[in-house]
C-alpha atoms as a PDB file:
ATOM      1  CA  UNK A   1       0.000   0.000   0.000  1.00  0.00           C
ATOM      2  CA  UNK A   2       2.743   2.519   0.997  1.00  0.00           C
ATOM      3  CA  UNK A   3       4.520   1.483  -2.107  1.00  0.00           C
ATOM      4  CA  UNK A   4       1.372   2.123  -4.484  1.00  0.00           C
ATOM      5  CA  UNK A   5       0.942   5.506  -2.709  1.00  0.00           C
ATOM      6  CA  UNK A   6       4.650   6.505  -3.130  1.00  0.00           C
ATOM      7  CA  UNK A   7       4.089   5.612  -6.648  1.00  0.00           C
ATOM      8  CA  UNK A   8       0.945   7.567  -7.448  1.00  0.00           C
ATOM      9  CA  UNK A   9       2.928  10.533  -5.449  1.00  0.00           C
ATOM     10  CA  UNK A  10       5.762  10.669  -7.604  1.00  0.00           C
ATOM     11  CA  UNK A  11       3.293  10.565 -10.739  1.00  0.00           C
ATOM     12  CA  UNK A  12       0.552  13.287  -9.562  1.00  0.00           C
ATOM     13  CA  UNK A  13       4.187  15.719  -8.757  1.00  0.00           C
ATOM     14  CA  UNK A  14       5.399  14.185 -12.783  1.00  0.00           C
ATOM     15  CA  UNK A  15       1.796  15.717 -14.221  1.00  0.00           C
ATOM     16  CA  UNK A  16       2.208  18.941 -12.009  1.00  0.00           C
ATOM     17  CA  UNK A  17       5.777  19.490 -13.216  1.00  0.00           C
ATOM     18  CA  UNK A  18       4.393  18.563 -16.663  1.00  0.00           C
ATOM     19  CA  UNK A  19       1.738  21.374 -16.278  1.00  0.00           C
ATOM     20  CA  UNK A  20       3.743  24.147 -15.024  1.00  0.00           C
ATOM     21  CA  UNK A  21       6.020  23.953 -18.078  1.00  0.00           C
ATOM     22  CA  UNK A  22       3.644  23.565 -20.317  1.00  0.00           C
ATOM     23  CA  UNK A  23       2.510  26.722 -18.981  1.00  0.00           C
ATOM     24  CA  UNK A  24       5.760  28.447 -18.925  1.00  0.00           C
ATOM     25  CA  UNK A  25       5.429  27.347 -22.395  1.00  0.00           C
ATOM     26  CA  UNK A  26       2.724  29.473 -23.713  1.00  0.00           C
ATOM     27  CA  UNK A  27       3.221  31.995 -21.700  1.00  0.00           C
ATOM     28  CA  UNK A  28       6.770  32.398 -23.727  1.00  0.00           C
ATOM     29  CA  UNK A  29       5.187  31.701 -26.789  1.00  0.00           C
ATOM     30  CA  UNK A  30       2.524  34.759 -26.033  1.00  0.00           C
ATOM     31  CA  UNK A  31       5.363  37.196 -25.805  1.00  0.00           C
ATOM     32  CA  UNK A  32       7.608  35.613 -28.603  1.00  0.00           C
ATOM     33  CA  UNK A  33       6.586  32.035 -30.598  1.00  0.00           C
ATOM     34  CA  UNK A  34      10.468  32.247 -31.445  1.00  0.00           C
ATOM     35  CA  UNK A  35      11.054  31.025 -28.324  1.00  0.00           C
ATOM     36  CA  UNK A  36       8.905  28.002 -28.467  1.00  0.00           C
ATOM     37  CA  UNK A  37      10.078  27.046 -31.885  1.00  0.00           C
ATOM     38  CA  UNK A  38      13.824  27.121 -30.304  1.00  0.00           C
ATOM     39  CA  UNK A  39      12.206  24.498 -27.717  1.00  0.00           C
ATOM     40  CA  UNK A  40      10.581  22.564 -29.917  1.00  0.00           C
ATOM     41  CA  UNK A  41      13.717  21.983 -32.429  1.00  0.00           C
ATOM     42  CA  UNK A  42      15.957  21.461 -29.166  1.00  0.00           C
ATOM     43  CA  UNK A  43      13.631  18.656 -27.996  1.00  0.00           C
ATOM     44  CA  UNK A  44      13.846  17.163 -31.677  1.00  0.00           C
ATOM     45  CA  UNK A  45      17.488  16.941 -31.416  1.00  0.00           C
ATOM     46  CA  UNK A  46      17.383  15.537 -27.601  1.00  0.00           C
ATOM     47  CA  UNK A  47      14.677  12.941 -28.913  1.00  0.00           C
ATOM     48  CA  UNK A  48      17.044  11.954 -31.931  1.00  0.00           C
ATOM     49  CA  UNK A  49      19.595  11.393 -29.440  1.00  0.00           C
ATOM     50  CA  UNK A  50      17.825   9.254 -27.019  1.00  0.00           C
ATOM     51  CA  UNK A  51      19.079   6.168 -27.379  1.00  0.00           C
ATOM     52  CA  UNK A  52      22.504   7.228 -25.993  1.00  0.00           C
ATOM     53  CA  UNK A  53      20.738   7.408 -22.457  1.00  0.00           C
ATOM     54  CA  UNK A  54      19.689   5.387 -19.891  1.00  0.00           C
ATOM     55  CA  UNK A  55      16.025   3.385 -19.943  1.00  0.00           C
ATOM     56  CA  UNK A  56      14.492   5.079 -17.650  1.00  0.00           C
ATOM     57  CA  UNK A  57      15.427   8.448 -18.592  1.00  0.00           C
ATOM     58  CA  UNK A  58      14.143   7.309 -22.334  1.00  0.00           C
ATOM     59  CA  UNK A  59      10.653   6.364 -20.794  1.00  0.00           C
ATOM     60  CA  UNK A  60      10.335   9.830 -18.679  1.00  0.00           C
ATOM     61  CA  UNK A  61      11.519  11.992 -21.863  1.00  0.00           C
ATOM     62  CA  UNK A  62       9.832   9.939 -24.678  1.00  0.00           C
ATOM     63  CA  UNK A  63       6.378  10.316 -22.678  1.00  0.00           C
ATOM     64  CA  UNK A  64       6.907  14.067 -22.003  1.00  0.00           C
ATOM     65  CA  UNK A  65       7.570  14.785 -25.827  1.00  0.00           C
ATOM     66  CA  UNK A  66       4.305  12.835 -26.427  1.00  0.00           C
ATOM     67  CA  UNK A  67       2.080  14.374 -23.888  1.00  0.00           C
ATOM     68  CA  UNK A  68       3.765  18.188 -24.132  1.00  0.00           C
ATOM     69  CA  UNK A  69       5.988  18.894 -27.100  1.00  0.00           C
ATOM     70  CA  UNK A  70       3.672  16.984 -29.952  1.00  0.00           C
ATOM     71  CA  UNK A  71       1.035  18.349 -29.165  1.00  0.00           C
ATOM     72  CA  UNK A  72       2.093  21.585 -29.102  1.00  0.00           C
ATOM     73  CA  UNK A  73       3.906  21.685 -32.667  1.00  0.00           C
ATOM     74  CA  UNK A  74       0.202  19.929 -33.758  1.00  0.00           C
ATOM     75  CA  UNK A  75      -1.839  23.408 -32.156  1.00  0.00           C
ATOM     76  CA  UNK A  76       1.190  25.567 -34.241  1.00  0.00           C
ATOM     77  CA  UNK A  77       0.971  23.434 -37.275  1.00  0.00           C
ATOM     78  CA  UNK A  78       4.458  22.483 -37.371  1.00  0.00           C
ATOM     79  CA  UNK A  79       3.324  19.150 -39.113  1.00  0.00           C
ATOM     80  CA  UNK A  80       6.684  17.093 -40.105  1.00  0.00           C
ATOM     81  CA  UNK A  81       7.967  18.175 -36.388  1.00  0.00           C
ATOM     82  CA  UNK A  82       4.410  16.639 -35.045  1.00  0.00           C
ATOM     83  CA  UNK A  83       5.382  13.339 -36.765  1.00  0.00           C
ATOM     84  CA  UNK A  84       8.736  13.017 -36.051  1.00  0.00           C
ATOM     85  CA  UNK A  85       8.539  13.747 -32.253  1.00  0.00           C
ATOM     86  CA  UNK A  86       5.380  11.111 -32.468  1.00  0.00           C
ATOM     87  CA  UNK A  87       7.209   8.287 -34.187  1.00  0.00           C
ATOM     88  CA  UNK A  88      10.758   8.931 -32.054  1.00  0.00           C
ATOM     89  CA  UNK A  89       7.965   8.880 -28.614  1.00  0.00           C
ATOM     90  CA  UNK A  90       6.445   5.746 -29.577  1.00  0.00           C
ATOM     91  CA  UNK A  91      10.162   4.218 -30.602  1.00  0.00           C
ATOM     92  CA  UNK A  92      10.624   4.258 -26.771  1.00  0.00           C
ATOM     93  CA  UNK A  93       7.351   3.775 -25.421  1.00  0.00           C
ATOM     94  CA  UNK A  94       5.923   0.788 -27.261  1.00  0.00           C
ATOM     95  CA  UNK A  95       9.422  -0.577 -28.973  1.00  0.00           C
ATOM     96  CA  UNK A  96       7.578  -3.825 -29.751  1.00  0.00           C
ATOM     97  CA  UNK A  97       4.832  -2.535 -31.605  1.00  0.00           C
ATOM     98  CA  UNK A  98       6.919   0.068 -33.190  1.00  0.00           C
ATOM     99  CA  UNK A  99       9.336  -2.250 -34.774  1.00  0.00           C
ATOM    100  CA  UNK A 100       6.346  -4.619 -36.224  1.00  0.00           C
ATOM    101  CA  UNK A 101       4.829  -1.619 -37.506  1.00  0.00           C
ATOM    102  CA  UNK A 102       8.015  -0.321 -39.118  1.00  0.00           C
ATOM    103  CA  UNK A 103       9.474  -3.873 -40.560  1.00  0.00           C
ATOM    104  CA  UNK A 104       5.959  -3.930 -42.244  1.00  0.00           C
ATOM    105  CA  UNK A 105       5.889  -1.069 -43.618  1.00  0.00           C
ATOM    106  CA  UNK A 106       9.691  -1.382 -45.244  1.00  0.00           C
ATOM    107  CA  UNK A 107       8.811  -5.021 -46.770  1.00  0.00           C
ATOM    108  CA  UNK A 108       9.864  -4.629 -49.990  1.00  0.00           C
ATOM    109  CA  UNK A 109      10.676  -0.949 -50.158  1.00  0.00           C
ATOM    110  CA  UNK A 110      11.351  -0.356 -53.582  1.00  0.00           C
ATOM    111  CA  UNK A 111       8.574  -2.212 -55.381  1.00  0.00           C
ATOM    112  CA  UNK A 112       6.241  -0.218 -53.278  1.00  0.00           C
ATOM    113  CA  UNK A 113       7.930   3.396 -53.964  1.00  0.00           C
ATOM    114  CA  UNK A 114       7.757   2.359 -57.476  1.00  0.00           C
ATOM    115  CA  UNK A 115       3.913   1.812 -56.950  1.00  0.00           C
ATOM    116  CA  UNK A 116       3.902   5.404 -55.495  1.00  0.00           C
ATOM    117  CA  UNK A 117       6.011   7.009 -58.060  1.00  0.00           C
ATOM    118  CA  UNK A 118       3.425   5.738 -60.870  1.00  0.00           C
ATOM    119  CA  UNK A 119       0.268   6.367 -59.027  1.00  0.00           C
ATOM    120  CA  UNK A 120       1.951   9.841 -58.857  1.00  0.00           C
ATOM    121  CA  UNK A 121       2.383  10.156 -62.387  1.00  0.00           C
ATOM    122  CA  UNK A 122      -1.021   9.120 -63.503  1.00  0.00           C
ATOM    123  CA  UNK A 123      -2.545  11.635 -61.018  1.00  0.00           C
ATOM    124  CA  UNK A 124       0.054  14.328 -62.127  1.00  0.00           C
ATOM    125  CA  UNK A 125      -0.666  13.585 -65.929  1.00  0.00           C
ATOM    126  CA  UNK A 126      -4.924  14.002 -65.209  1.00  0.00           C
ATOM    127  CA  UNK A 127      -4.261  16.900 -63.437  1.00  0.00           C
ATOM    128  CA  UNK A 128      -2.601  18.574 -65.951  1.00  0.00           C
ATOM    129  CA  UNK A 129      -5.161  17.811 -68.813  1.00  0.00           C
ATOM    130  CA  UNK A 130      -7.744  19.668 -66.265  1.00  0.00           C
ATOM    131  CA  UNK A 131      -5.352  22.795 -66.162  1.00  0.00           C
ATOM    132  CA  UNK A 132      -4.276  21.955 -62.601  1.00  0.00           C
ATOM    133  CA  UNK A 133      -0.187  21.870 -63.719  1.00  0.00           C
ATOM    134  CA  UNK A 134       0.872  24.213 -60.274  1.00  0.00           C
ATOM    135  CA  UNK A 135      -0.828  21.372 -58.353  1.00  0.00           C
ATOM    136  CA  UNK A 136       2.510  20.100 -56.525  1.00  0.00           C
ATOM    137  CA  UNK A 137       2.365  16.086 -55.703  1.00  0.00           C
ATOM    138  CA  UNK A 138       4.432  14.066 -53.234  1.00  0.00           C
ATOM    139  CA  UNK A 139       4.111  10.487 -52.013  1.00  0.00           C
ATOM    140  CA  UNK A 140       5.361   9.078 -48.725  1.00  0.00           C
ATOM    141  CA  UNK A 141       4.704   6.301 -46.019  1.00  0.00           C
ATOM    142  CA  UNK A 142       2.030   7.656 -43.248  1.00  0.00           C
ATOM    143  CA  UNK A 143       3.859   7.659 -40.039  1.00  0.00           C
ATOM    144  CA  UNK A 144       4.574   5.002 -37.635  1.00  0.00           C
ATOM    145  CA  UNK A 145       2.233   6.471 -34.940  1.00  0.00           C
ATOM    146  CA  UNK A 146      -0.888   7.443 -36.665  1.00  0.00           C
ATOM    147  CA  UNK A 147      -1.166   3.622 -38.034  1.00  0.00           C
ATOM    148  CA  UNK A 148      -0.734   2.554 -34.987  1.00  0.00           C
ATOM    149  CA  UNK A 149      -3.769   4.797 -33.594  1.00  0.00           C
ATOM    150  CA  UNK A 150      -5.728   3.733 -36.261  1.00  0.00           C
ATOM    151  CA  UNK A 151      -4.781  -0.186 -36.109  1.00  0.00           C
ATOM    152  CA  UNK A 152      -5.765   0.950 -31.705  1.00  0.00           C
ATOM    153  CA  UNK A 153      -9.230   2.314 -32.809  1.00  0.00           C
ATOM    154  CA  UNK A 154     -10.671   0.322 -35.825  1.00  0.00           C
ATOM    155  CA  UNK A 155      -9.101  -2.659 -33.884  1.00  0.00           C
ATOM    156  CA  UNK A 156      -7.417  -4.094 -37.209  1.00  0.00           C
ATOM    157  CA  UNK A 157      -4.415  -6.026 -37.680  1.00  0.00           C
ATOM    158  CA  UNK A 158      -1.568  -3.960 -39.910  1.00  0.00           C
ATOM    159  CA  UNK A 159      -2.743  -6.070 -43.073  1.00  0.00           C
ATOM    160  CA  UNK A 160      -6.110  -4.628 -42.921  1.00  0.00           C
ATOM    161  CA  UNK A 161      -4.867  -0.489 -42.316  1.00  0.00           C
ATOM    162  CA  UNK A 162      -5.797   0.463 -46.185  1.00  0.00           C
ATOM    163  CA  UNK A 163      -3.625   3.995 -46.243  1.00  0.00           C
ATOM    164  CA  UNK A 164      -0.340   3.218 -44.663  1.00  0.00           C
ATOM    165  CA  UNK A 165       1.307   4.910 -48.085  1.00  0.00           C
ATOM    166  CA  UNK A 166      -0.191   8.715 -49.090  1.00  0.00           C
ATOM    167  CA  UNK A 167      -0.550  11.256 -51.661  1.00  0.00           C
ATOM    168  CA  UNK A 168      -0.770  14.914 -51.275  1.00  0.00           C
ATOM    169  CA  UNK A 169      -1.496  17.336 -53.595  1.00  0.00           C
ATOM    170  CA  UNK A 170      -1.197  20.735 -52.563  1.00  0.00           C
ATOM    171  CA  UNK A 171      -2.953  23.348 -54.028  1.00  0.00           C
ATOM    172  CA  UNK A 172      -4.010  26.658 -54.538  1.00  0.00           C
ATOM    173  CA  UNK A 173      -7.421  27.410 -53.743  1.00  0.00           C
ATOM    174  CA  UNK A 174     -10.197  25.536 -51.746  1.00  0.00           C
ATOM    175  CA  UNK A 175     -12.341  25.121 -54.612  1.00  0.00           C
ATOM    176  CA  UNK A 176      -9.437  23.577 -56.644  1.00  0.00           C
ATOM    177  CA  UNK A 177      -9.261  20.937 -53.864  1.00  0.00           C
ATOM    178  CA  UNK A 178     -12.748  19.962 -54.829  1.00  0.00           C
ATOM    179  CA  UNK A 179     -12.085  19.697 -58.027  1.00  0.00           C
ATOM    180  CA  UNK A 180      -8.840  18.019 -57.872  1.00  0.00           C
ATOM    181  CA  UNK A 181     -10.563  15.180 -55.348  1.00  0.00           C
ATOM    182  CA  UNK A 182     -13.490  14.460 -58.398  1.00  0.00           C
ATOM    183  CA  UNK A 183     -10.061  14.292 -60.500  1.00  0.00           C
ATOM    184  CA  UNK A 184      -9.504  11.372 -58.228  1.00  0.00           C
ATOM    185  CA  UNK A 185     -12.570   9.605 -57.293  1.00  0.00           C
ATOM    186  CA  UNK A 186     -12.552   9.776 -61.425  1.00  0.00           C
ATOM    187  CA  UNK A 187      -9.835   7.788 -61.311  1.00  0.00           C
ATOM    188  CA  UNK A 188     -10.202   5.212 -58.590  1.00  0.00           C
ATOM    189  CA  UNK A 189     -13.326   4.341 -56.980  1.00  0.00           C
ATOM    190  CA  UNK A 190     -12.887   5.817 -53.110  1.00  0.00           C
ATOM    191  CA  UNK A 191     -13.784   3.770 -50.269  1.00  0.00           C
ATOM    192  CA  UNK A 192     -16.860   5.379 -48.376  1.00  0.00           C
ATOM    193  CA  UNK A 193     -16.086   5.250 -45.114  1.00  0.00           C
ATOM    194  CA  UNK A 194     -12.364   6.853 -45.510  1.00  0.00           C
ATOM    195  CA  UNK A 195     -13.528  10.168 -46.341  1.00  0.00           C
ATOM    196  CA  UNK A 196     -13.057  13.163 -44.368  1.00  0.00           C
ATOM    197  CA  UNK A 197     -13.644  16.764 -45.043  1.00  0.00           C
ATOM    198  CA  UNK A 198     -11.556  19.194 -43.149  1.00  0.00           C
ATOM    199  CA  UNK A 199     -12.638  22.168 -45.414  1.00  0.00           C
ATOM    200  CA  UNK A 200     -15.944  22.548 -44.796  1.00  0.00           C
ATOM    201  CA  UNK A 201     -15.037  21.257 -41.009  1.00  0.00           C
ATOM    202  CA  UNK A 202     -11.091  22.308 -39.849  1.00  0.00           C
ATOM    203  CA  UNK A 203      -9.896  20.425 -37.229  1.00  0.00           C
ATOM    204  CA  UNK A 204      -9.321  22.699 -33.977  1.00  0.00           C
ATOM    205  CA  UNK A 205      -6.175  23.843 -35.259  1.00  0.00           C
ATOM    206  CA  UNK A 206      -7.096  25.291 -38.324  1.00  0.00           C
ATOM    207  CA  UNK A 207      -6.165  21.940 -40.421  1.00  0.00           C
ATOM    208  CA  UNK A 208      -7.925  21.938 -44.036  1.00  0.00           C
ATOM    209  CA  UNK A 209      -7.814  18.934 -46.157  1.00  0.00           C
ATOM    210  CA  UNK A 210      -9.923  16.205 -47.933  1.00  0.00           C
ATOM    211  CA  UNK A 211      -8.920  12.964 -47.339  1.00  0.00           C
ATOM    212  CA  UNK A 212      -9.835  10.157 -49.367  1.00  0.00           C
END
């Protein structure tokens, strides 16, 4: 019992150290965001340099950059920082599940950026006959995390996660995204249930996308 209580001690002061500078923060970032985007790419480095330190230190800093420093590039819309700190977290946190997700997703690396690189160009080439040639396309993996959420919440085995690979196409105006995503449904025949639309409804960080 006195064991237990020491534990959930040394936890409740963990989240109340947590809070206070997350606090400290945005209280920076109110007077100068500079300051938090210092923090943010300091943490990065710290987070690619993990593995040099000891276990338990990886499990206290991994879950801080999860539960602080994520989310915070996600509410500034620092997106490729958001991933990278997510991924490098979950390395540490769940190295099991991490390295199944990742050896899955490299299986036969080439033959699937191939795949990617011609889906690319057939989108790219439809585009253009609809007068859409500053539409800019890339292709890459989703990240380690997110199909890891979504194996967590659809409760689905990796083999049945449809959109571990994605396409974006960046754009210039909202109503070319419209017409860019019949340019695609045109194309191949979307799946229902796997479409979102975060321009008529941003996420609470001012995200706008369709995803299909």
């Amino acid at each position: 019992y006195s064991k237990g209580m020491g534990k959930a001690a040394k936890s409740g002061k963990g989240s109340l150290q947590q809070a206070e500078y997350l606090r400290q923060m945005l209280l920076a970032m109110g007077n100068d965001v500079r300051v938090v985007l210092v923090k943010l790419a300091d943490r990065l480095h710290n987070m690619r340099t993990l593995g040099y330190m000891p276990e338990a230190k990886q499990q206290r800093i991994a879950r801080e950059t999860m539960e602080i420093f994520a989310p915070l590039a996600n509410r500034l819309g620092i997106w490729q920082l958001k991933w990278e700190l997510e991924d490098l977290s979950f390395r540490y946190l769940e190295p099991d599940a991490y390295r199944s997700i990742a050896a899955s997703i490299d299986e036969r690396r080439a033959d699937r950026e191939a795949y990617m690189d011609n889906i690319a160009s057939e989108l790219r080439a439809e585009l253009h006959k609809h007068g859409l040639e500053n539409a800019f396309i890339t292709a890459r993996p989703k990240h380690i995390y997110s199909i890891f959420k979504k194996m967590q919440r659809k409760q689905l085995p990796f083999n049945e996660i449809y959109d571990v690979r994605a396409l974006r196409v960046i754009t210039d105006t909202k109503s070319q995204c419209y017409t860019i995503l019949g340019v695609v449904h045109n194309l191949w025949r979307p799946v229902v249930q796997e479409f979102d639309d975060y321009i008529a409804a941003p996420k609470d960080n001012f995200y706008q996308s369709l995803h299909t």
